[in-house]
Every structure is written in structure tokens, then in C-alpha cells.
C-alpha atoms as a PDB file:
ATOM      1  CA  UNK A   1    -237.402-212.099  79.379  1.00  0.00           C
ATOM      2  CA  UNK A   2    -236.321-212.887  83.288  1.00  0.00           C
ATOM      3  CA  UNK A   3    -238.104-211.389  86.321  1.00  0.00           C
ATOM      4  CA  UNK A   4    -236.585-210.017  88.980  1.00  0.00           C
ATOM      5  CA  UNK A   5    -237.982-208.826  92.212  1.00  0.00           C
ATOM      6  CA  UNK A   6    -238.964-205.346  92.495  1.00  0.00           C
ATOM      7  CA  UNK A   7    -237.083-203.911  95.391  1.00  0.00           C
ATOM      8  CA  UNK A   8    -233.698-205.940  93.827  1.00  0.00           C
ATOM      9  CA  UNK A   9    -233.747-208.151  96.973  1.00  0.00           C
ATOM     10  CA  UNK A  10    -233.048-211.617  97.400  1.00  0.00           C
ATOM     11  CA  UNK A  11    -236.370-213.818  96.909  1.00  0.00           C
ATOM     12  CA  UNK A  12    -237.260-217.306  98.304  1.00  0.00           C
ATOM     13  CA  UNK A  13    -238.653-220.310  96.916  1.00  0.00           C
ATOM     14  CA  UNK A  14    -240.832-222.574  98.578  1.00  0.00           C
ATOM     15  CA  UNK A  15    -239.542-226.089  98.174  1.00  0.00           C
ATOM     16  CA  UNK A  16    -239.696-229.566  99.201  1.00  0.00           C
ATOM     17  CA  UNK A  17    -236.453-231.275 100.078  1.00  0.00           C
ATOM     18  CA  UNK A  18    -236.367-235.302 101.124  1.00  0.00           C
ATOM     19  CA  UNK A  19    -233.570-238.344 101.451  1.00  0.00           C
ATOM     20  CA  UNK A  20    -235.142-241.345 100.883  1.00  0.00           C
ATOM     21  CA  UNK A  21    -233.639-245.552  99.823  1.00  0.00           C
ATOM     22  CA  UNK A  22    -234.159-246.235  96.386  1.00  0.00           C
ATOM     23  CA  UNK A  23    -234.892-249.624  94.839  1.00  0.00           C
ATOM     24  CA  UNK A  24    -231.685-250.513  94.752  1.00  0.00           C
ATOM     25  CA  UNK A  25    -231.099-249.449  98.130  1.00  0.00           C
ATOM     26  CA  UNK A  26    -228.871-246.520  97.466  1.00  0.00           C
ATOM     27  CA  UNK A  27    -229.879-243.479  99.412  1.00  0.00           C
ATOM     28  CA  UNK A  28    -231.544-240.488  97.029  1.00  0.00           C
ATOM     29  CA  UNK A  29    -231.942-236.385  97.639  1.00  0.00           C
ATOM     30  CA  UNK A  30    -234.666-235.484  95.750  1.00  0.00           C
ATOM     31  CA  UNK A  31    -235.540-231.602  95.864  1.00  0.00           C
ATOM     32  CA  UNK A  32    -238.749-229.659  93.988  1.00  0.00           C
ATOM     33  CA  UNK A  33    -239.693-225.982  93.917  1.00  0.00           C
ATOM     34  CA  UNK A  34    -243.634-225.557  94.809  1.00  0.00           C
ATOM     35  CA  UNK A  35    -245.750-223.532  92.219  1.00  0.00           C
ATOM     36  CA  UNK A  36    -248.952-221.957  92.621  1.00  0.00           C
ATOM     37  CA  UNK A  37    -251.107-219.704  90.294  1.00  0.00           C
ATOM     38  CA  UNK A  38    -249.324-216.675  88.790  1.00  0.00           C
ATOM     39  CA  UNK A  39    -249.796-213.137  89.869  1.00  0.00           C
ATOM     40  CA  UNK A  40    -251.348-210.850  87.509  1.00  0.00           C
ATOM     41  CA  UNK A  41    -247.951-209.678  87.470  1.00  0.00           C
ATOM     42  CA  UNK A  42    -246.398-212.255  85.713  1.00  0.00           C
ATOM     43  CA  UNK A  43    -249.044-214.220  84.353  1.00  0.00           C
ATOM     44  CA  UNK A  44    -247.659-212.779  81.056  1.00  0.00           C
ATOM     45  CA  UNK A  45    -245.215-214.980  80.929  1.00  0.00           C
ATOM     46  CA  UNK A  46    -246.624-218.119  82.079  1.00  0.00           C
ATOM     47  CA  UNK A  47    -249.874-219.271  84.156  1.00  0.00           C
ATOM     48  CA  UNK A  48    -247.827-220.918  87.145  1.00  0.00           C
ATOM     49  CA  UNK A  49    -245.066-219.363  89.063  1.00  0.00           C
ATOM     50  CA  UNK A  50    -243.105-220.229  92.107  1.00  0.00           C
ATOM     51  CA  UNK A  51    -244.641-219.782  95.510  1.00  0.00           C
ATOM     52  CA  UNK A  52    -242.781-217.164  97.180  1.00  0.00           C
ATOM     53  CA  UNK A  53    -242.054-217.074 101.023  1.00  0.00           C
ATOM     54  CA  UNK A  54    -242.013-213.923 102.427  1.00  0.00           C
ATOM     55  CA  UNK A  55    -238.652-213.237 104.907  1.00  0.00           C
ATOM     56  CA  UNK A  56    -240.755-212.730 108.382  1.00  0.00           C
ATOM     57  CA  UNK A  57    -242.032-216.254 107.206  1.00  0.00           C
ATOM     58  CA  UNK A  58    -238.841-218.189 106.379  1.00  0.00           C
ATOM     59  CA  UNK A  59    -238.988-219.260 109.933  1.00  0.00           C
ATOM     60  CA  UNK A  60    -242.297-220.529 109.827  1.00  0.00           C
ATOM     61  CA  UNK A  61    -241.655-222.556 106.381  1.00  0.00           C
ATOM     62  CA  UNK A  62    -238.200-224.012 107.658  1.00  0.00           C
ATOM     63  CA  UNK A  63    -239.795-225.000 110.876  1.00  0.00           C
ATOM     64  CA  UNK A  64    -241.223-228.771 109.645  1.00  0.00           C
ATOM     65  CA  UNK A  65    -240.959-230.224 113.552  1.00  0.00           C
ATOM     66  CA  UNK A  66    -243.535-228.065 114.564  1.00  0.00           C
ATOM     67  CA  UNK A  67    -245.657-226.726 111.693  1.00  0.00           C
ATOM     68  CA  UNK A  68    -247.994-229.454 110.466  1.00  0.00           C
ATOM     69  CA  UNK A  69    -248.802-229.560 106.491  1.00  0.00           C
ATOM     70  CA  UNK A  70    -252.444-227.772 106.930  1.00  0.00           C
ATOM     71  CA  UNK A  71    -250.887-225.173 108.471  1.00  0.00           C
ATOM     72  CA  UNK A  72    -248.334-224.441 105.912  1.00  0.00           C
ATOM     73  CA  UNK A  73    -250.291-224.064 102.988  1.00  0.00           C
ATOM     74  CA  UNK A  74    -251.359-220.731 103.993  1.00  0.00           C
ATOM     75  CA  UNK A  75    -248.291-219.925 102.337  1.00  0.00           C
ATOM     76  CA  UNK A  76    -249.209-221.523  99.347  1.00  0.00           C
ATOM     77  CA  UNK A  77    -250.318-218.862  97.216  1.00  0.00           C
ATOM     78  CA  UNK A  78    -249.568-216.145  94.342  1.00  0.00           C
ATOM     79  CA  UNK A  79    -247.172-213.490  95.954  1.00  0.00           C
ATOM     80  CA  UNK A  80    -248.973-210.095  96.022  1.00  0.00           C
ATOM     81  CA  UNK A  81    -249.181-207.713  93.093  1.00  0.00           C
ATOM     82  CA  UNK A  82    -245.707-205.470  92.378  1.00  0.00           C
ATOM     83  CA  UNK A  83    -243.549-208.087  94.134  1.00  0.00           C
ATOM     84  CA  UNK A  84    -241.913-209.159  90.916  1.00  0.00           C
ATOM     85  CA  UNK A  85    -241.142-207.436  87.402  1.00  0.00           C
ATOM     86  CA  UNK A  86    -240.614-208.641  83.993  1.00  0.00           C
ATOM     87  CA  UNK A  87    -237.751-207.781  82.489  1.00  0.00           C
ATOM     88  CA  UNK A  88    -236.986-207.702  78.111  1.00  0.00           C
ATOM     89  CA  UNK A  89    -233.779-208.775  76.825  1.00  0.00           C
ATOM     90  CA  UNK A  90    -233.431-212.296  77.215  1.00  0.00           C
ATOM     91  CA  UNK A  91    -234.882-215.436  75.763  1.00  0.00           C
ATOM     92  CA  UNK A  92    -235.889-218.368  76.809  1.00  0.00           C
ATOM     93  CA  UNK A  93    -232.646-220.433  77.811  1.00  0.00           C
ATOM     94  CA  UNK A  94    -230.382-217.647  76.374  1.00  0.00           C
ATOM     95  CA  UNK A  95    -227.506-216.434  79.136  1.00  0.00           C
ATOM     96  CA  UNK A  96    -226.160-213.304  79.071  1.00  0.00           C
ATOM     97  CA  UNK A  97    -223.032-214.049  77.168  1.00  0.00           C
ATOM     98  CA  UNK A  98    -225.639-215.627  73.839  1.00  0.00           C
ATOM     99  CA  UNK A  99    -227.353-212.175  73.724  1.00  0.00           C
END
């Protein structure tokens, strides 16, 4: 299965992104994709899913100088019913040309 959003748009994650010194003082870009409860939608398929940021938000999310934490988890929930469909045909860790 894959799932694909349902007006064939492009979707965004929400995600975490930071540099940081590691022990050995070598400088590391870590990155992680931010999950919340799945939508009814897909919870089919699994009980988590990614959060999804709405376009007129992407702004808002980007924006870490002047958005505090508190304020961003608003965003930090199950994207609304219909946004995303499950599709049949492929399984887990199978690519198109293994079908």
C-alpha cells in the first residue's frame, strides 16, 4: 500500500532540523519527521502518521525566530479527514520496479 494525497498535490512534513558538535567535536545535522495520531483515514495502516502542515501555514512553521514552541504545536495534530488516500499495490518496502 502507499498513500497519496487526495487532490495529487505536493504534501509537507513537519520536521525538526538541528547542527549541533558531537563528542568528538565534529559538527552533526541531525533531521526527524514529527508524528502525531493517525486520521481515521489512515489509521488502517498504522496508528501514527506524519503531522502534516498545511501550505497557508508553511510560513508560520518555517518561521522559528519568531514563533515560540507553545505556539507551534497547534499544528501538531492529525490532518483532517479526506486529506490523504490509501492506495493497493505495493508492499511494504517493495518499489515499483519489485512489483
Amino acid at each position: 500500500m502507499c498513500v497519496r494525497p487526495k487532490d495529487g498535490e505536493p504534501i509537507a512534513f513537519a520536521g525538526l532540523w538541528e547542527t549541533w558538535i558531537g563528542p568528538n567535536g565534529e559538527e552533526l545535522e541531525t533531521a526527524a519527521i514529527i508524528t502525531t495520531n493517525a486520521s481515521r483515514d489512515l489509521a488502517v495502516l498504522h496508528e501514527r502518521m506524519p503531522v502534516i502542515v498545511p501550505p497557508d501555514a508553511f510560513d508560520f512553521w518555517l518561521d522559528c525566530r519568531n514563533v515560540d514552541a507553545l505556539t507551534a504545536t497547534a499544528l501538531l495534530a492529525p490532518a483532517p479527514r479526506r486529506t490523504a488516500r490509501c492506495l493497493r499495490g505495493f508492499a511494504r518496502g517493495q518499489s515499483r520496479g519489485e512489483r
